[in-house]
N, C-alpha and C. Protein backbone atom coordinates (compact mmCIF):
# COMPACT_ATOMS: atom_id res chain seq x y z
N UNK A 1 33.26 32.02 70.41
CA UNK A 1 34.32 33.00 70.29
C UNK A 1 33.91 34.25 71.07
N UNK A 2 34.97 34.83 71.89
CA UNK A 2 34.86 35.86 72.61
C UNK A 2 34.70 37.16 71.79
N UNK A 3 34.08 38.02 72.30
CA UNK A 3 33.94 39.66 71.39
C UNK A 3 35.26 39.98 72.72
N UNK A 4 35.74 40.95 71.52
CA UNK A 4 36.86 41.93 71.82
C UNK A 4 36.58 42.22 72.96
N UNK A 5 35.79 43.44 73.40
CA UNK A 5 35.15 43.96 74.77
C UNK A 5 35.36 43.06 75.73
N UNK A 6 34.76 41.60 75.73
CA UNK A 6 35.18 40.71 76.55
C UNK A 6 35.88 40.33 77.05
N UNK A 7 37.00 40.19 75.88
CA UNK A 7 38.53 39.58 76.24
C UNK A 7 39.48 40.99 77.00
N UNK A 8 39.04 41.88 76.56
CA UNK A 8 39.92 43.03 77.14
C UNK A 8 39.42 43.48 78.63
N UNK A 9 38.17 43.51 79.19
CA UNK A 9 37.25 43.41 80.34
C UNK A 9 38.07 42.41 81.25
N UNK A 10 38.01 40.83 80.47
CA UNK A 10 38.38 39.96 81.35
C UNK A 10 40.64 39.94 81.90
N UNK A 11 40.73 40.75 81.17
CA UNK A 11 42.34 40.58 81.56
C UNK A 11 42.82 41.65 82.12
N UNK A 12 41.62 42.73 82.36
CA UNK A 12 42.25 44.08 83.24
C UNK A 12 41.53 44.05 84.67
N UNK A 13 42.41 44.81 85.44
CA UNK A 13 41.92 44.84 86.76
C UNK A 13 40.76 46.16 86.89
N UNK A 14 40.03 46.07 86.08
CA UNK A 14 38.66 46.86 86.04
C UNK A 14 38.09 46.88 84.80
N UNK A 15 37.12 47.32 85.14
CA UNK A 15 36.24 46.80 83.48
C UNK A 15 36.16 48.41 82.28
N UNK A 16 37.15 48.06 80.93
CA UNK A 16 37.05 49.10 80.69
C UNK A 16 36.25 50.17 79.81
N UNK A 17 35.32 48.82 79.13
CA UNK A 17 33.69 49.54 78.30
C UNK A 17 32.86 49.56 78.88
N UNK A 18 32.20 50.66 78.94
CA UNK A 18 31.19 50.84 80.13
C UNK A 18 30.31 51.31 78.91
N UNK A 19 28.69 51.25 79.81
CA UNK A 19 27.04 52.07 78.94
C UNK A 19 26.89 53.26 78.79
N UNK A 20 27.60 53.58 80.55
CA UNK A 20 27.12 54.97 81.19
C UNK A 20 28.38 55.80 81.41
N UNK A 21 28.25 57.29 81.55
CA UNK A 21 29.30 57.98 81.97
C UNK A 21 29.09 57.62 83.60
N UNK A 22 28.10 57.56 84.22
CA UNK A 22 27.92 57.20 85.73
C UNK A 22 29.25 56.11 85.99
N UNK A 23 29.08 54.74 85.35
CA UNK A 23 29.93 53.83 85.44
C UNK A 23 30.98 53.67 85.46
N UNK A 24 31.52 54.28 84.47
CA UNK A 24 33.07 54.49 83.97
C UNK A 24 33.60 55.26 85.48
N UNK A 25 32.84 56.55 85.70
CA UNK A 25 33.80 57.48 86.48
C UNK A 25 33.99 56.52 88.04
N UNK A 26 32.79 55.49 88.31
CA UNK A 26 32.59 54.93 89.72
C UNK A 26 33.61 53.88 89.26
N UNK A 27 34.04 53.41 88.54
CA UNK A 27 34.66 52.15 88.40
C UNK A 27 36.23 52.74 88.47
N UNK A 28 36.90 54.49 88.58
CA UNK A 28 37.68 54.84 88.83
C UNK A 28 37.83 54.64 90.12
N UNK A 29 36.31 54.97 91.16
CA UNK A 29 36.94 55.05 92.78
C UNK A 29 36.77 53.48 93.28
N UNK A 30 36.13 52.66 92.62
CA UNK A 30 36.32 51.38 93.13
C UNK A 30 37.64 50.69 92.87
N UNK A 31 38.26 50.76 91.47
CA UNK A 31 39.82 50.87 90.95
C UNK A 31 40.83 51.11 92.26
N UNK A 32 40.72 52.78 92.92
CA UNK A 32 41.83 52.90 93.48
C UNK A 32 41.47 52.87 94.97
N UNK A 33 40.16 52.42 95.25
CA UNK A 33 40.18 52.03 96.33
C UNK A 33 40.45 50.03 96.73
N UNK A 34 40.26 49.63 95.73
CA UNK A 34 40.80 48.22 95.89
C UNK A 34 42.31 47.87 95.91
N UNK A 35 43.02 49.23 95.09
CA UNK A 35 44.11 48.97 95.03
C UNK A 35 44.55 49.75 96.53
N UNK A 36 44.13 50.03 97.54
CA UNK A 36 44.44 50.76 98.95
C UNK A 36 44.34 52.52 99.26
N UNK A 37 44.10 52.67 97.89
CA UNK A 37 44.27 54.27 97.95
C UNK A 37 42.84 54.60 98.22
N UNK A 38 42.02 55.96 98.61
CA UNK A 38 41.62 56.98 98.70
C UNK A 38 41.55 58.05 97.60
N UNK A 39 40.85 58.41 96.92
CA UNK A 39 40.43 59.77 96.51
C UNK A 39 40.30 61.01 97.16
N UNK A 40 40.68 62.00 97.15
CA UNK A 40 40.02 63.13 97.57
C UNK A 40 38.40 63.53 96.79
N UNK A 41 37.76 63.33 97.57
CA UNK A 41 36.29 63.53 97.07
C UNK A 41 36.16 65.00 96.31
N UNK A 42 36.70 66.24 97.16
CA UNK A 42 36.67 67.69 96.55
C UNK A 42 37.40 67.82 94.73
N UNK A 43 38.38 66.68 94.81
CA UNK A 43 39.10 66.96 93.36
C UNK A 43 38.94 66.17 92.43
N UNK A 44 38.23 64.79 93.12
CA UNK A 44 37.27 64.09 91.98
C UNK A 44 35.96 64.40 91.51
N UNK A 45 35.13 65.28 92.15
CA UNK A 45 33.93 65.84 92.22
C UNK A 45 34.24 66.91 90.72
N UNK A 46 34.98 67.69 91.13
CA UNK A 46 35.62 68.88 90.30
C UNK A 46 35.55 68.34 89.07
N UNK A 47 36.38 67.16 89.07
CA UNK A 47 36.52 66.73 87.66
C UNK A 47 35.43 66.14 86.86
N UNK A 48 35.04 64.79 87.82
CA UNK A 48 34.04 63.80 87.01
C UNK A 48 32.56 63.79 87.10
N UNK A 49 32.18 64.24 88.66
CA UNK A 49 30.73 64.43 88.66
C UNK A 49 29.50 65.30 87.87
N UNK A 50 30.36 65.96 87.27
CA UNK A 50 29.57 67.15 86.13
C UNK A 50 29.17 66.37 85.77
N UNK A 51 28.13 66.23 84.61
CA UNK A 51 28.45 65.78 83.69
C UNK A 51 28.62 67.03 82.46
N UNK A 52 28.62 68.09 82.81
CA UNK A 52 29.49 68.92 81.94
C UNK A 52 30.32 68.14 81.35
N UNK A 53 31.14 67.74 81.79
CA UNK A 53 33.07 67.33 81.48
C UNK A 53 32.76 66.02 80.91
N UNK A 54 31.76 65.56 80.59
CA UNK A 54 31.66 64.45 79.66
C UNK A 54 32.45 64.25 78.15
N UNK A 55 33.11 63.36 78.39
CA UNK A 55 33.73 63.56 76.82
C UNK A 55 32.33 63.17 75.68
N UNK A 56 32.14 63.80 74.87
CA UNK A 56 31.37 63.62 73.36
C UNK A 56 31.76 62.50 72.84
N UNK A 57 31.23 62.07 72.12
CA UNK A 57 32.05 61.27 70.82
C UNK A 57 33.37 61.65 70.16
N UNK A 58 33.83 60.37 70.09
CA UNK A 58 35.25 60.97 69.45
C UNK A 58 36.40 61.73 70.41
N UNK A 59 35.95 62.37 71.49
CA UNK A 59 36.81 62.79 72.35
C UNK A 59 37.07 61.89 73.39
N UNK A 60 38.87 62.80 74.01
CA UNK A 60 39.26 61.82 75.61
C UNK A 60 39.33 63.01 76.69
N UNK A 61 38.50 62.56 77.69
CA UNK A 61 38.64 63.36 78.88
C UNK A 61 39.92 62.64 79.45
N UNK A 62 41.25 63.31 80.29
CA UNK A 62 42.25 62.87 80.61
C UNK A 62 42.68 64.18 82.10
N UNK A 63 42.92 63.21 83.14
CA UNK A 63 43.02 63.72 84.30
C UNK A 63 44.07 63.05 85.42
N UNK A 64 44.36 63.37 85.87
CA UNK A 64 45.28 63.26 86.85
C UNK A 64 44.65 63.24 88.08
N UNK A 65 44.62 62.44 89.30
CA UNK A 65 44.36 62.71 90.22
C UNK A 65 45.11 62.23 91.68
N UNK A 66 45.41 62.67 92.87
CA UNK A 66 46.11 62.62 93.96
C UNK A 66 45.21 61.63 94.34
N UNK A 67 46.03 60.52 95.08
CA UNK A 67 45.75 59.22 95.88
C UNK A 67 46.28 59.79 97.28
N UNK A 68 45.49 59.25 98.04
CA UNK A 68 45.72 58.81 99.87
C UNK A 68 45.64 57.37 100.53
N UNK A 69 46.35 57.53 101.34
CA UNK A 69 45.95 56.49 101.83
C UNK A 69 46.27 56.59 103.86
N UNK A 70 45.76 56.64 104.30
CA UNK A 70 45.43 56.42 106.25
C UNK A 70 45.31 58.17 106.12
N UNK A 71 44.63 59.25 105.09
CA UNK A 71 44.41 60.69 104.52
C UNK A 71 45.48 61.55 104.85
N UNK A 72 46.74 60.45 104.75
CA UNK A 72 48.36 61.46 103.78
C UNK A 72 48.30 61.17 102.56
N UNK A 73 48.48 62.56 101.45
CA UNK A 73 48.92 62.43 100.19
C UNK A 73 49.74 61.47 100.07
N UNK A 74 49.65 61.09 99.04
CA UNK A 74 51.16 59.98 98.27
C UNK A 74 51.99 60.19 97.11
N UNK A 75 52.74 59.91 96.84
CA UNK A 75 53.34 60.52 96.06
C UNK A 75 53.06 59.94 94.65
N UNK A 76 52.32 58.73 94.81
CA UNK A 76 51.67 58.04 93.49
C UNK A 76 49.93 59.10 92.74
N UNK A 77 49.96 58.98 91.94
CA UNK A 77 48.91 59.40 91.42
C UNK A 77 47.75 58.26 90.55
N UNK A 78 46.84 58.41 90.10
CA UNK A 78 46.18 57.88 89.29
C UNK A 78 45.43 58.77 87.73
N UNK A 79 46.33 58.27 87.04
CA UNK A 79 46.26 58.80 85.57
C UNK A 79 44.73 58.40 84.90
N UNK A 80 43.83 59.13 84.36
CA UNK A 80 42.10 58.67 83.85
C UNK A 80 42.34 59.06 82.60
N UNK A 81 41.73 57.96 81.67
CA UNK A 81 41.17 58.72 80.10
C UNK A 81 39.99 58.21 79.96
N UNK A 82 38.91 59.01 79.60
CA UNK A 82 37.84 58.24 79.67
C UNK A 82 37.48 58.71 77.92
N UNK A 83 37.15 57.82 76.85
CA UNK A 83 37.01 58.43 75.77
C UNK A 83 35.81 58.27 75.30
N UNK A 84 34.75 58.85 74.60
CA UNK A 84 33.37 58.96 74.35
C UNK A 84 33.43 57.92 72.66
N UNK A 85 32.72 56.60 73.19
CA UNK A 85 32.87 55.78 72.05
C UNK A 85 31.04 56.26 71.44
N UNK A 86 30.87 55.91 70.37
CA UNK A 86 29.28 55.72 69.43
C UNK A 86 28.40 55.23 70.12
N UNK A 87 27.42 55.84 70.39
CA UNK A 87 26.57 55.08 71.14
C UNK A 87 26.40 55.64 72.18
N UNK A 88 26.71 56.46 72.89
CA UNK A 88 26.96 57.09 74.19
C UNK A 88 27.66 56.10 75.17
N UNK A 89 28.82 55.18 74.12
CA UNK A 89 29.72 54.57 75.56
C UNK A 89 30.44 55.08 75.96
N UNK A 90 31.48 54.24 76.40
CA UNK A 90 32.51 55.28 77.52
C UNK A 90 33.64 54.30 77.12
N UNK A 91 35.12 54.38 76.72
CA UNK A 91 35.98 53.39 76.96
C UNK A 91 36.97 54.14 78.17
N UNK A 92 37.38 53.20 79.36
CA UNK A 92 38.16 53.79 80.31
C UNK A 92 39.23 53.30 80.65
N UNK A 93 40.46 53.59 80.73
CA UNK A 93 42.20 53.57 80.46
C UNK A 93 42.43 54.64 82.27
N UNK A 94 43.27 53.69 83.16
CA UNK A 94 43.56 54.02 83.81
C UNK A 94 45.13 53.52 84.72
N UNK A 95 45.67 54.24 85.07
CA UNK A 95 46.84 53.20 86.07
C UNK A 95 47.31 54.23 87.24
N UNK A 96 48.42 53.82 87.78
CA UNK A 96 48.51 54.64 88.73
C UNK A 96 49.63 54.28 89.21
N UNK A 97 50.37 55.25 89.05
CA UNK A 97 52.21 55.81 89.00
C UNK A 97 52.61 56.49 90.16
């Protein structure tokens, strides 16, 4: 029998329990770069590379960020929640509208 984590890992297009805050935030730019988009490095930096801005336990870090793609804006975005599970995990919820 599958653990939860597993089954929810295996049916999304990215993996969404992570160990590390490192992980979670890289598995955002691998996310929207598979899906064709681009990040702006200056406004993902801002947000996720701290690790200031780490969510704690119990909390959701939630962000918005501008997609590119051939480096024109788009009018789609990519929505992040990254929430601080027990343990120092990370659960990560993302899509892009």
């Amino acid at each position: 029998m599958k653990l939860f984590e597993e089954f929810i890992n295996e049916k999304s297009d990215y993996q969404v329990y992570h160990n590390s805050y490192s992980s979670a935030i890289d598995a955002v730019e691998t996310y929207t770069n598979s899906n064709g988009y681009d990040l702006d490095k200056d406004e993902y930096s801002k947000a996720y590379i701290d690790a200031f801005f780490k969510p704690k336990e119990g909390e959701t870090k939630k962000d918005t960020l501008s997609l590119y793609k051939d480096g024109k804006e788009q009018k789609k975005a990519v929505h992040i929640q990254i929430y601080g599970r027990p343990n120092k995990k990370y659960e990560l919820n993302m899509y892009i509208n």
